[in-house]
Protein backbone atom coordinates (compact mmCIF):
# COMPACT_ATOMS: atom_id res chain seq x y z
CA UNK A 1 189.43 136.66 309.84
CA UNK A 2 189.53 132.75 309.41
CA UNK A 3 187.48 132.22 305.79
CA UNK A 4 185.94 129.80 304.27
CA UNK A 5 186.37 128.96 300.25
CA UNK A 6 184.76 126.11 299.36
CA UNK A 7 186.22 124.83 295.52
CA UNK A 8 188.63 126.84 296.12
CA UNK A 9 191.31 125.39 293.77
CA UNK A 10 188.85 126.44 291.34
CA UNK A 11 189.19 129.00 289.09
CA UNK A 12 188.25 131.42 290.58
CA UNK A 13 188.24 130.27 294.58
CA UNK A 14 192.04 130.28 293.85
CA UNK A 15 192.00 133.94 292.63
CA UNK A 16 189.78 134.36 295.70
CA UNK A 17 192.58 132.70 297.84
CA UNK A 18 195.18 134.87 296.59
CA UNK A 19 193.81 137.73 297.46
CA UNK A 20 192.48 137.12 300.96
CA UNK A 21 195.38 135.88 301.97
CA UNK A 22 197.02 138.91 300.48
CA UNK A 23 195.07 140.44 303.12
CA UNK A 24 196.08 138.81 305.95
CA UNK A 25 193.27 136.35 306.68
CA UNK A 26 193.42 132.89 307.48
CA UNK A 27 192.24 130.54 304.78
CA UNK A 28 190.39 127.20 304.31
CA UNK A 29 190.29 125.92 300.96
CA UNK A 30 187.89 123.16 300.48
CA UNK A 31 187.69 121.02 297.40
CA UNK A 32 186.99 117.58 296.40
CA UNK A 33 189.20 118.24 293.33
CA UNK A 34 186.48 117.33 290.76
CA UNK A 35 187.02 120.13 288.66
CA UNK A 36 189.41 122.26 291.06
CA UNK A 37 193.26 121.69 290.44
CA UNK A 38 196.13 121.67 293.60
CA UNK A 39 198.77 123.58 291.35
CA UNK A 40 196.03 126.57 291.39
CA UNK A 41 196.84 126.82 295.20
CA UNK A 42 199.86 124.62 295.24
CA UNK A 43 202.01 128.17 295.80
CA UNK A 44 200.30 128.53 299.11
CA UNK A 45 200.25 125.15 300.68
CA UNK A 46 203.20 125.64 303.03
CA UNK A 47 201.84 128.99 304.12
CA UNK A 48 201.06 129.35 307.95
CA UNK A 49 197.64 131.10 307.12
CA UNK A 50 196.62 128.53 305.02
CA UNK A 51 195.00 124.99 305.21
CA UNK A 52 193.84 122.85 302.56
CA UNK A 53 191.10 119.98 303.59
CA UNK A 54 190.20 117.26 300.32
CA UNK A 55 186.11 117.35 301.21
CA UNK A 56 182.85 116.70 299.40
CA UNK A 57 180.10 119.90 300.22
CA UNK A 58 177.54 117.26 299.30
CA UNK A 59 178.83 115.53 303.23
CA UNK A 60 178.45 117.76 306.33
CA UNK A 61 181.94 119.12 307.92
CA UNK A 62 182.43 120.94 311.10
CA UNK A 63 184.80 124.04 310.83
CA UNK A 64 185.27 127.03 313.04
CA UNK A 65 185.10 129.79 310.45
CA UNK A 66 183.78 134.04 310.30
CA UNK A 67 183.14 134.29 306.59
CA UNK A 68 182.07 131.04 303.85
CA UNK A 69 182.18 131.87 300.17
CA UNK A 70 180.52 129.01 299.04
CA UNK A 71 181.67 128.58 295.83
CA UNK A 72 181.77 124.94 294.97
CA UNK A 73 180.02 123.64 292.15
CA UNK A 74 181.22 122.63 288.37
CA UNK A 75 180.32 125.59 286.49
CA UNK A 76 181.01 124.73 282.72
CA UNK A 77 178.70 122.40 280.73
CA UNK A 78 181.09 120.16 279.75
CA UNK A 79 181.80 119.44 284.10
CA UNK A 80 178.06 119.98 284.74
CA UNK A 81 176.54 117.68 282.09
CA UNK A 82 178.94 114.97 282.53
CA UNK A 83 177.55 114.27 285.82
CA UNK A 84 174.08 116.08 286.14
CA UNK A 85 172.78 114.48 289.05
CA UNK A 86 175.89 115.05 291.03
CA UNK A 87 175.70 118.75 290.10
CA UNK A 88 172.28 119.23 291.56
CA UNK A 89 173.36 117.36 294.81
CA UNK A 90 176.47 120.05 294.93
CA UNK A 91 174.20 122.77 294.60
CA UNK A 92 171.14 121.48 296.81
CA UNK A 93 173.27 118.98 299.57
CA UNK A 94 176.47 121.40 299.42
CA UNK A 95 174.36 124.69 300.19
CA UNK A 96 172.38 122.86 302.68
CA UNK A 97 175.70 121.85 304.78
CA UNK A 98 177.64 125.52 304.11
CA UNK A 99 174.16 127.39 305.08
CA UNK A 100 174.07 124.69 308.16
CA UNK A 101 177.40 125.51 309.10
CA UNK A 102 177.04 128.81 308.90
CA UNK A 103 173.66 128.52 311.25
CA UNK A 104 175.87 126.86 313.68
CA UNK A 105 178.98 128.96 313.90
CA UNK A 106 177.08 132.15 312.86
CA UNK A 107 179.32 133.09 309.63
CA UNK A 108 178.33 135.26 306.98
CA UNK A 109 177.64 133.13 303.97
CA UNK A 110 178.22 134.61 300.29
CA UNK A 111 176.75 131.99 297.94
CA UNK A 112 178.12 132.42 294.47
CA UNK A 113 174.94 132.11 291.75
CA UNK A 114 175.02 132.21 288.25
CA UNK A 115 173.36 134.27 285.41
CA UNK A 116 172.70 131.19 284.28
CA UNK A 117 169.41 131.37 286.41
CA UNK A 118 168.36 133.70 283.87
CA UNK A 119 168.05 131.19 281.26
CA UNK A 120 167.36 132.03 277.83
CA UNK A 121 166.23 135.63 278.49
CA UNK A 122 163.29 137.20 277.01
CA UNK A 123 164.39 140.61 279.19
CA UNK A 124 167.54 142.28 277.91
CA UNK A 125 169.78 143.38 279.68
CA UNK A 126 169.31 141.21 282.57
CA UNK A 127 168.23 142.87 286.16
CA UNK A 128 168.19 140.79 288.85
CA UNK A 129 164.52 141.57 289.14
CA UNK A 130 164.08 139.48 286.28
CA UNK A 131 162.72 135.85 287.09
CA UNK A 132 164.45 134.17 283.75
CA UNK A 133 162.91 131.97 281.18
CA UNK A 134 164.39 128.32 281.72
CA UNK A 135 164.01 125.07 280.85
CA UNK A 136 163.13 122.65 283.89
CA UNK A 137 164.23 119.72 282.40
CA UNK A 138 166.40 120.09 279.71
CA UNK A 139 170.09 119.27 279.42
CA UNK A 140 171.58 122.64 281.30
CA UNK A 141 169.05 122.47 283.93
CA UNK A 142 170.92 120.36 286.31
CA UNK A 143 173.01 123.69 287.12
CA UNK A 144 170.39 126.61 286.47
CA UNK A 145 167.86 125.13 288.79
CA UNK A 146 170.27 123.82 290.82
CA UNK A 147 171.47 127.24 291.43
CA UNK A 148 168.05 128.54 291.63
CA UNK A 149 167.12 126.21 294.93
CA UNK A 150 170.58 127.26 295.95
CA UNK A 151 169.31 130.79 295.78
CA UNK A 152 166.22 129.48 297.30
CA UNK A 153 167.66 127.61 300.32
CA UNK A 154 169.95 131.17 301.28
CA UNK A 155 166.28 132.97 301.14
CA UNK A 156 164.68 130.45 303.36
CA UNK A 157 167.76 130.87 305.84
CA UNK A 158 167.94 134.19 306.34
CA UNK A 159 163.69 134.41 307.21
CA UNK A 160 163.84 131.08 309.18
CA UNK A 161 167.35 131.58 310.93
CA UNK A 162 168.43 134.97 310.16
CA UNK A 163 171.28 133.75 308.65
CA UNK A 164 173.58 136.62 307.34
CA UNK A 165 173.56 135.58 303.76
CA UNK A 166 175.38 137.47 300.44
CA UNK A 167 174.14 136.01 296.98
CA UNK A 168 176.32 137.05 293.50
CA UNK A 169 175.10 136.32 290.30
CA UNK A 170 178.15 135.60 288.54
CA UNK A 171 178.27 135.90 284.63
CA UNK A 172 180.75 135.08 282.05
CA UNK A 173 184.80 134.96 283.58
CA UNK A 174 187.63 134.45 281.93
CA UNK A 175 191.30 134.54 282.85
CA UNK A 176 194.45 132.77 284.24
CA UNK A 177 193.96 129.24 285.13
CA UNK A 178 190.83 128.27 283.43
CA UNK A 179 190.60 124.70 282.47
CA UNK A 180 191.99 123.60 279.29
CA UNK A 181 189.13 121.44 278.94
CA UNK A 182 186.42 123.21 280.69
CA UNK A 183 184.47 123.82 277.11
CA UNK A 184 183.57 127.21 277.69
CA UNK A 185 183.75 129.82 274.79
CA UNK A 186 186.95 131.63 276.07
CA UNK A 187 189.24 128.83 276.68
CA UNK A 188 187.86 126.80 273.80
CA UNK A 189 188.94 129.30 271.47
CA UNK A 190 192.80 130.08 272.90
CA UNK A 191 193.70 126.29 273.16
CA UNK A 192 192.11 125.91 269.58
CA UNK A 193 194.11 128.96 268.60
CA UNK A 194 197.28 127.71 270.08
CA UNK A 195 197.32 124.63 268.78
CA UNK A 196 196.58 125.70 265.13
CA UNK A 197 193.03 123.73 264.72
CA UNK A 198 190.17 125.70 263.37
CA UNK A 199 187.64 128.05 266.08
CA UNK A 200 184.44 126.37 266.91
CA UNK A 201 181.57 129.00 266.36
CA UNK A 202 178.02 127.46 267.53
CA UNK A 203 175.12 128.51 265.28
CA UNK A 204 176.10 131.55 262.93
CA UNK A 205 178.07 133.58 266.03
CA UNK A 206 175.36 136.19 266.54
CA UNK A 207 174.77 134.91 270.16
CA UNK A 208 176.03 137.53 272.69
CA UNK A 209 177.74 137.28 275.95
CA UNK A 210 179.82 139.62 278.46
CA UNK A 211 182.97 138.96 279.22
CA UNK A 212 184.09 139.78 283.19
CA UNK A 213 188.43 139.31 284.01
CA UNK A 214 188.67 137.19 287.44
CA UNK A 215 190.30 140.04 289.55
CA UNK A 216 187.59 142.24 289.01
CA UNK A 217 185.04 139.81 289.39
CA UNK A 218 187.02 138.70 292.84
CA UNK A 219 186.81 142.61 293.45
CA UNK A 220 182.73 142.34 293.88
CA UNK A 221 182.64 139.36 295.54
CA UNK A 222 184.89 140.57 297.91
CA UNK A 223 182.92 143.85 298.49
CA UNK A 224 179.35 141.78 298.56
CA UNK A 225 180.93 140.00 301.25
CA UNK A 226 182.05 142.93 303.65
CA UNK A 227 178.99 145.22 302.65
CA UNK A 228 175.40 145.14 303.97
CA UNK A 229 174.09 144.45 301.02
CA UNK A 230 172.16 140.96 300.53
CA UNK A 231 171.69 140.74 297.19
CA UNK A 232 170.95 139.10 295.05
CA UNK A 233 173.42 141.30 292.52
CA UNK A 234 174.63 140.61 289.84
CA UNK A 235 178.30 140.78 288.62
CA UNK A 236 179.75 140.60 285.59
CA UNK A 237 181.39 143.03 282.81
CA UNK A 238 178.10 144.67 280.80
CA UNK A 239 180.42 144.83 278.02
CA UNK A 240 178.30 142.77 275.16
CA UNK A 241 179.97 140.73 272.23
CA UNK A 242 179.07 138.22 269.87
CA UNK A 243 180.41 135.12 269.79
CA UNK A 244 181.48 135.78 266.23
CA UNK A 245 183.57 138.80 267.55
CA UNK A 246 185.26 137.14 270.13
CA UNK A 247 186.54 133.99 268.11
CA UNK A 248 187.72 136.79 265.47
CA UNK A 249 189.36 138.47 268.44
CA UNK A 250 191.30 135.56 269.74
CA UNK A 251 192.16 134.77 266.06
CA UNK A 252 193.56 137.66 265.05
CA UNK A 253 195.26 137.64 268.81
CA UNK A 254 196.88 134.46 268.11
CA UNK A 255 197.13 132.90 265.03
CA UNK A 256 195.34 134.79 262.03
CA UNK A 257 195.74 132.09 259.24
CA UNK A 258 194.00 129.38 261.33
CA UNK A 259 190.00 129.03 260.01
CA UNK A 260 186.85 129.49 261.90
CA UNK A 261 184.01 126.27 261.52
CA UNK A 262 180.84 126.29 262.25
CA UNK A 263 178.96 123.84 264.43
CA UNK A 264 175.04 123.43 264.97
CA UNK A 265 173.88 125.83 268.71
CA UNK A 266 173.54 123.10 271.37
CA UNK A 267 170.28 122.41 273.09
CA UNK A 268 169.22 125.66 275.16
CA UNK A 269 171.99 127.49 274.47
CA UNK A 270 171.25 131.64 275.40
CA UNK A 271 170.73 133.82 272.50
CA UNK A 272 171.61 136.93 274.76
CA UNK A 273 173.66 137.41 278.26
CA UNK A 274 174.37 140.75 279.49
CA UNK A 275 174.36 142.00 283.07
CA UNK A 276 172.70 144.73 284.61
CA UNK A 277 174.89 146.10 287.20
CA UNK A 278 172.85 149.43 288.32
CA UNK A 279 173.06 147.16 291.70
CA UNK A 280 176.56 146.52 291.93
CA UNK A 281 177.41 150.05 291.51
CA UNK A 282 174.88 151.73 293.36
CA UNK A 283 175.42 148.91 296.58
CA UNK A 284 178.92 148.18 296.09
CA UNK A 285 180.53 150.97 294.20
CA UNK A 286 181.86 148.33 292.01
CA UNK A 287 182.31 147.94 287.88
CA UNK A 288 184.92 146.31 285.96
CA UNK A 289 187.75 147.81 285.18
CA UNK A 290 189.62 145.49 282.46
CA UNK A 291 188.93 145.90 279.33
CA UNK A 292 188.24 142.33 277.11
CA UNK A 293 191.40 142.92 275.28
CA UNK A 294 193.73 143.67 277.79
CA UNK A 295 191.93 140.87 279.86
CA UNK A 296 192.64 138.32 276.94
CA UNK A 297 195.95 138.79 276.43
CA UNK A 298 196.80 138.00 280.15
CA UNK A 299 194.83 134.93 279.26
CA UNK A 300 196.67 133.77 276.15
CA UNK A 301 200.14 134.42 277.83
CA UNK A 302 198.81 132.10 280.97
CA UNK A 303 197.31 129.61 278.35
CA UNK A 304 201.06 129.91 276.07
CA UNK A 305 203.06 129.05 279.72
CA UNK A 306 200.87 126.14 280.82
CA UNK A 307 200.43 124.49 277.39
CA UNK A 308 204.25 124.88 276.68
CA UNK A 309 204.83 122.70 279.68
């Protein structure tokens, strides 16, 4: 098929990438390299099945494609805060034009959503049932309620249009070629680690999060996307840890005599995150299959080759 990724020298549109192309598709990676990065796809820019067009989502664009995973968006609140109002235009403008273009050319659409929509939730674990407790207008909300009008606008498409939609509510990932810089718990924590200055734990560490390795989170979207399942579904590793456990994790992982400081919870930061994925299983026949520490240790030895560099 000819496919769609929008930011895909993302994270994890370039894990995406690999693997459709693996499978013989044809490819259009779309990025207006805010946060994505051309060595992420650089290995496949001289590959006949693959095409890579600099483009903004937030700006129409006329493409002949079968399949859009529409994945563009900063998704780390160092990216997302930095710029809030251009966030919400990604999410609001950018779905607009992918769910347009997908009218036009009658794609299927998979839109990737966050459990950040959840918020700070009072239901634990998450379902996607579950309509999330979040803060309209505090300093994370450019992203959850952008995503939630994202969710929104794929809703109103499918009833209005009949646009064949997918939605994924993607939780924590971690893995190979996330940003040095991207401030979220996993990657702050291995470059701290590596370069010997003490772990950052927000509030006392008892928050709680789950964990998901890219290829088996590409591994749902993938199957959301060829199933006939809408969604939304969540998908993410149910696996729960504190925050405390993974910073003594990538400590002992890495470099055991460096200390561990403790820094005030930012403004509407989640207490709990964990994913119920009752959906994913019973719709997709998917669960993860990487275990955190097998999953961080692929991550550390990416992290040692890029930072040696």
């Amino acid at each position: 098929m000819r496919i769609l990724v929008t930011g895909g020298a993302g994270f994890i549109g370039s894990h995406l990438i690999d693997r459709l192309i693996a499978q013989g598709h044809e490819v259009l990676c779309l990025d207006n390299f805010y946060t994505g990065d051309k060595k992420n796809i650089a290995h496949w820019l001289n590959h006949p099945n693959f095409e890579l067009i600099r483009h903004d989502v937030t700006e129409p664009i006329r493409l002949e494609v079968e399949q859009i995973y529409h994945l563009a968006c900063p998704a780390s609140p160092v990216h997302y805060q930095f710029n809030p109002i251009k966030t919400v235009k990604t999410s609001v403008l950018g779905t607009i034009n992918m769910l347009g273009l997908a009218k036009r050319v009658k794609a299927r659409i998979l839109m990737a959503s966050t459990s950040e929509i959840y918020g700070d939730p009072q239901v634990h674990p998450q379902t996607e049932e579950y309509w999330g407790n979040v803060n309209c207008h505090g300093i994370r909300s450019c992203y959850d309620e952008g995503k939630r009008i994202a969710e929104t606008l794929c809703f109103d498409y499918y009833r209005e249009h009949q646009v064949d939609i997918r939605v994924a509510r993607i939780f924590n990932t971690y893995g190979p070629r996330m940003l040095e810089n991207d401030g979220r718990v996993v990657s702050n924590l291995i470059v701290q680690s590596l370069k010997n200055i003490p772990l950052t734990v927000y509030g006392d560490g008892s928050q709680t999060r789950s964990f998901c390795y890219v290829s088996d989170l590409v591994e749902g979207l993938i199957r959301l996307m060829n199933g006939e399942y809408i969604g939304p579904v969540n998908l993410g590793n149910p696996g729960e840890y504190t925050i405390l456990e993974l910073a003594k994790k990538i400590q002992s992982l890495i470099n055991p005599s460096v200390e561990l400081v403790y820094q005030p919870l930012p403004q509407d930061d989640p207490k709990q995150r964990q994913p119920d994925i009752s959906k994913a299983l019973k719709y997709l026949d998917w669960q993860p299959t990487i275990l955190l520490d097998e999953g961080l240790d692929m991550t550390v030895n990416d992290f040692k080759t890029r930072l040696s560099k």
